[in-house]
N, C-alpha and C. Protein backbone atom coordinates (compact mmCIF):
# COMPACT_ATOMS: atom_id res chain seq x y z
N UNK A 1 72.02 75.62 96.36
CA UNK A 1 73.06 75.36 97.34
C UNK A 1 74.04 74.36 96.73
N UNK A 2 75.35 74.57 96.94
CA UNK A 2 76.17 73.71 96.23
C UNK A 2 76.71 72.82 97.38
N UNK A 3 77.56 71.50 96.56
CA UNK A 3 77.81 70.75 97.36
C UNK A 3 78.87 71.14 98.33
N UNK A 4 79.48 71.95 98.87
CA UNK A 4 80.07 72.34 99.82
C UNK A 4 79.43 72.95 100.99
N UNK A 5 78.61 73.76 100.25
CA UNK A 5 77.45 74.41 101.51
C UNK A 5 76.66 73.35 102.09
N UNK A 6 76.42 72.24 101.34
CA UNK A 6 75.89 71.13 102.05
C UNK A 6 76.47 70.56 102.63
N UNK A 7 78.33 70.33 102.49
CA UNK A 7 79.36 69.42 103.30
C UNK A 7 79.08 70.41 104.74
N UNK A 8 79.20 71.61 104.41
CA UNK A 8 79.28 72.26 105.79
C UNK A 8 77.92 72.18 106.71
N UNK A 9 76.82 72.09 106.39
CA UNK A 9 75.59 72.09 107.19
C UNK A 9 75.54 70.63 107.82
N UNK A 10 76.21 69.77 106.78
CA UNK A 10 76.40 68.19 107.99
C UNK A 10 77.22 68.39 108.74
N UNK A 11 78.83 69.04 108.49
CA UNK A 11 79.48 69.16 109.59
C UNK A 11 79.01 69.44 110.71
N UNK A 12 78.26 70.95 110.51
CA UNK A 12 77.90 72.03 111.48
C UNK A 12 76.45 71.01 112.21
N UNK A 13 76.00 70.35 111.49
CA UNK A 13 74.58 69.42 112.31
C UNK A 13 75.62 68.10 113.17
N UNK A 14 76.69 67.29 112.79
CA UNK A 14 77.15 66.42 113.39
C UNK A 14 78.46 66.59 114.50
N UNK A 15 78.65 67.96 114.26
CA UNK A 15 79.52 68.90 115.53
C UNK A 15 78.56 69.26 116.84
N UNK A 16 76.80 69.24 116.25
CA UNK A 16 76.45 70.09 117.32
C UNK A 16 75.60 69.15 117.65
N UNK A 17 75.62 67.66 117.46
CA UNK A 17 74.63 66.63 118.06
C UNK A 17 75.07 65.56 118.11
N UNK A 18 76.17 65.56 119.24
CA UNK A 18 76.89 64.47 119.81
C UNK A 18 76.63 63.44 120.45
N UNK A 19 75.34 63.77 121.73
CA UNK A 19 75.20 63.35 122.88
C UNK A 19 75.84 63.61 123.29
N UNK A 20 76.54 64.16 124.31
CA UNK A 20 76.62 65.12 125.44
C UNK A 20 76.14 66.62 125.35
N UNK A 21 75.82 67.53 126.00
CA UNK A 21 75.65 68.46 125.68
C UNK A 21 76.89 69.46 125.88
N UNK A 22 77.79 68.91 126.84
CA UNK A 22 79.41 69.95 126.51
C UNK A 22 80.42 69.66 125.41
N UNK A 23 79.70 68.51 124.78
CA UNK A 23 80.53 68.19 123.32
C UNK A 23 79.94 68.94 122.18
N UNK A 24 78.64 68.86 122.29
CA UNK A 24 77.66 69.49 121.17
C UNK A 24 78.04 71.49 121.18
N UNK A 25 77.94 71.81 122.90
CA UNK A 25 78.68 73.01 123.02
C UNK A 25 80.03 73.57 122.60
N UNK A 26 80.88 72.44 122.94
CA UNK A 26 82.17 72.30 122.12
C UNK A 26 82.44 73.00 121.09
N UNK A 27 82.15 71.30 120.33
CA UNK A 27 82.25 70.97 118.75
C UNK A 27 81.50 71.79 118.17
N UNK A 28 80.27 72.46 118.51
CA UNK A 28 78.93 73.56 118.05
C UNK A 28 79.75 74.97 117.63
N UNK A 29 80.32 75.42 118.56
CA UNK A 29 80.70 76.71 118.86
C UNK A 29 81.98 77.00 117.81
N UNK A 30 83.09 75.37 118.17
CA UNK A 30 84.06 75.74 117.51
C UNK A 30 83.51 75.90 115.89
N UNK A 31 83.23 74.94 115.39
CA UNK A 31 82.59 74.88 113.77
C UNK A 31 82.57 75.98 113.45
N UNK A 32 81.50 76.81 114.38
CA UNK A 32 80.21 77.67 113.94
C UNK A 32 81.24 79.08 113.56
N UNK A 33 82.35 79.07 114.27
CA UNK A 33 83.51 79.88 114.31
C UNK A 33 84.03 79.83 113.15
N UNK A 34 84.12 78.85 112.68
CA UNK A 34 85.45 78.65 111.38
C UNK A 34 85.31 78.02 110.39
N UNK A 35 83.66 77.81 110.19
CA UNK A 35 83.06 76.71 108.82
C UNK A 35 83.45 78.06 107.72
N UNK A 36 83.69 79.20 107.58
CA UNK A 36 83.43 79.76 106.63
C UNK A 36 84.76 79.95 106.51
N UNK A 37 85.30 79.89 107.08
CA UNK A 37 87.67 79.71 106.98
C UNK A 37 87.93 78.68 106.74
N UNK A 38 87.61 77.59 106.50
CA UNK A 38 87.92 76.35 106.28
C UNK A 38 87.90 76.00 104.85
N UNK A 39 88.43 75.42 104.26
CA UNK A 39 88.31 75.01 103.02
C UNK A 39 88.31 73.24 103.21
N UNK A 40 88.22 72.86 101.73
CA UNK A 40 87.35 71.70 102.16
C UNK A 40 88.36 70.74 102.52
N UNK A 41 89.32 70.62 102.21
CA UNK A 41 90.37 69.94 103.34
C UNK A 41 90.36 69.43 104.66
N UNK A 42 90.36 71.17 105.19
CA UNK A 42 90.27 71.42 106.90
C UNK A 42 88.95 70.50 107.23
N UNK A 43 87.52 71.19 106.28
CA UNK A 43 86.38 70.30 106.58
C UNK A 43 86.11 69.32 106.82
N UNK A 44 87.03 68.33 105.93
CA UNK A 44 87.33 67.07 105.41
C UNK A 44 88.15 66.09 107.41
N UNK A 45 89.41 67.11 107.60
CA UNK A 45 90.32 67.05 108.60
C UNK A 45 88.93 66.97 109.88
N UNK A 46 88.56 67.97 109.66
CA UNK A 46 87.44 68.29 111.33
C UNK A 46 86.62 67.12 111.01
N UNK A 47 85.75 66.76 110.19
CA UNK A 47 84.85 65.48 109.79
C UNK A 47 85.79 64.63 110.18
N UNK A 48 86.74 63.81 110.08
CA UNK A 48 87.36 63.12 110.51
C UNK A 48 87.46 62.80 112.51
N UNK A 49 87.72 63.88 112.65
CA UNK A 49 87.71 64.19 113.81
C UNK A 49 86.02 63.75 114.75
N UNK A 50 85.52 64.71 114.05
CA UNK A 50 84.03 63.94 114.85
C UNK A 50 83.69 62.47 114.63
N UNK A 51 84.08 61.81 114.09
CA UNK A 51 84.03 60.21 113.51
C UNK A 51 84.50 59.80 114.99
N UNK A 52 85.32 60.62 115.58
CA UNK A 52 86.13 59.15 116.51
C UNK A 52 85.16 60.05 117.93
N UNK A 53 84.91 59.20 119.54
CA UNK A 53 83.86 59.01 120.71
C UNK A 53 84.04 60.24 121.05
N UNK A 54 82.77 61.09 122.20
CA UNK A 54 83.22 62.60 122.62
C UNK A 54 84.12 61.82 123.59
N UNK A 55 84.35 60.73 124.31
CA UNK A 55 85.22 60.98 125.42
C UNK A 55 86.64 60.81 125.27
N UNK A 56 86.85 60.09 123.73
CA UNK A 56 88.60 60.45 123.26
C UNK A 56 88.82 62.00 123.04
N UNK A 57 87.81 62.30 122.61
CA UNK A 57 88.31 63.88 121.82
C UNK A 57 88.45 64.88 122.72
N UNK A 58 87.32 64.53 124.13
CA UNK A 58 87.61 65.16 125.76
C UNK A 58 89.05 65.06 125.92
N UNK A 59 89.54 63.97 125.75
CA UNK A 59 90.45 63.35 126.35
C UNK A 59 91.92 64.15 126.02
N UNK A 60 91.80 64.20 124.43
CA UNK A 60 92.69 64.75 123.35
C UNK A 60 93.27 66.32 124.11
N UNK A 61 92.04 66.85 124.05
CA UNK A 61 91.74 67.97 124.37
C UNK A 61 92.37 68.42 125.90
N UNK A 62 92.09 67.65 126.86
CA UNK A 62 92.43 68.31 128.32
C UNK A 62 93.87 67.12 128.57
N UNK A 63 94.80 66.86 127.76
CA UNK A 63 95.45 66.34 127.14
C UNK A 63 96.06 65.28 128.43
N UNK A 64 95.24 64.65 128.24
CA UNK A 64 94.78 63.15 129.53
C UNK A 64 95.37 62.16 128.50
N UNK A 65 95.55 62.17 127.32
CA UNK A 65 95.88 61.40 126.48
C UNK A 65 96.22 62.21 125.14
N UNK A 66 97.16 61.06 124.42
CA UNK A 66 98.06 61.70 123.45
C UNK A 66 97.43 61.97 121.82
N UNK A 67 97.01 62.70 121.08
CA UNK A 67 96.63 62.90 119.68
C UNK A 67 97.29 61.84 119.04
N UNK A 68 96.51 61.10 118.48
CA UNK A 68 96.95 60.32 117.65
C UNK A 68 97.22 61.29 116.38
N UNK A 69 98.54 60.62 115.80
CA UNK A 69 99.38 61.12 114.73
C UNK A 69 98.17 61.82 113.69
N UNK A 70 97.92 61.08 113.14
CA UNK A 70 96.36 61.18 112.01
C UNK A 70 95.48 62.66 112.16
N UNK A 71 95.47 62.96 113.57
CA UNK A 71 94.89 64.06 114.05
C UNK A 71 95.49 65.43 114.55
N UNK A 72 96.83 65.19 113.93
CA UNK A 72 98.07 66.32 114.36
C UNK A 72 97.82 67.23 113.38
N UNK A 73 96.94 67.96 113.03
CA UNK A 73 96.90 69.00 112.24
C UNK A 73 96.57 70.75 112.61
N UNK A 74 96.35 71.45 111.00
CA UNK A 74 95.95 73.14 111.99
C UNK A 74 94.68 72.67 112.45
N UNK A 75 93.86 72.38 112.25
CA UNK A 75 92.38 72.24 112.55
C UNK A 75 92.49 71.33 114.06
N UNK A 76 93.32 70.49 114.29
CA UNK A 76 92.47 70.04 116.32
C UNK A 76 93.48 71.24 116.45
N UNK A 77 94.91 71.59 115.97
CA UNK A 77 95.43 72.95 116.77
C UNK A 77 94.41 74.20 117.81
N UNK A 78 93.73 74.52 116.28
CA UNK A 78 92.89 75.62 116.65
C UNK A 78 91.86 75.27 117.42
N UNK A 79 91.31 73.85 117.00
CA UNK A 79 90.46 73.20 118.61
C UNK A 79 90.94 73.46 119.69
N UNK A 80 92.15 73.11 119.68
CA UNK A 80 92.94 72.87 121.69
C UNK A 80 93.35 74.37 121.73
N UNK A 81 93.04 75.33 120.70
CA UNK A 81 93.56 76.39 121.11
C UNK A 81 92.45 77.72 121.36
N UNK A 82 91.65 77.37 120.31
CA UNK A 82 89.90 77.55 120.75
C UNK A 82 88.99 77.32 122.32
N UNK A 83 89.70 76.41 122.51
CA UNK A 83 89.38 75.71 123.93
C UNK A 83 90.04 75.83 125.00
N UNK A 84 91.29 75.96 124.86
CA UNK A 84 92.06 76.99 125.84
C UNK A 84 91.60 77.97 126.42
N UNK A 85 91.42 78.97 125.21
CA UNK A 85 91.51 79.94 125.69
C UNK A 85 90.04 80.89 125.81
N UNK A 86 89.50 79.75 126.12
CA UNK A 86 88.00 80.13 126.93
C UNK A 86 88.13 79.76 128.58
N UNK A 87 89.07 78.87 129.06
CA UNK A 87 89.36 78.56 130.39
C UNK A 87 89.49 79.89 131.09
């Protein structure tokens, strides 16, 4: 296994074990969708992303509050757009 297949199995383990269980559902589902479209950038971008609380990234998301600049990329795009359009 090379070191990318290993970047992705931490992603895919620290997307899907948040504490909460509608973050872990979330963050779980979206990953599990797009770890293999991602290059290590995006990976790099989404890892970033799980670093910061589930209740900012709730927040981000049902857009109660504003994306910080840092996090304006394709990757939360396809989050808030991933997540959309399951409503």
């Amino acid at each position: 296994m090379n070191d990318l297949e290993v970047y992705k199995k931490k992603i895919i383990y620290k997307a899907s074990h948040r504490g909460s269980k509608e973050m872990d559902i979330l963050l779980g589902n979206f990953i599990n969708k797009y770890v293999e479209l991602f290059n290590k950038n995006e990976l790099q971008q989404f890892d970033l992303i799980l670093d910061n609380d589930d209740d900012d990234i709730f927040q981000w998301i049902l857009g109660k509050s504003d994306i910080p600049n840092k996090y304006q990329n394709r990757v939360f795009f396809l989050l808030l757009n991933n997540t959309q359009s399951k409503e």
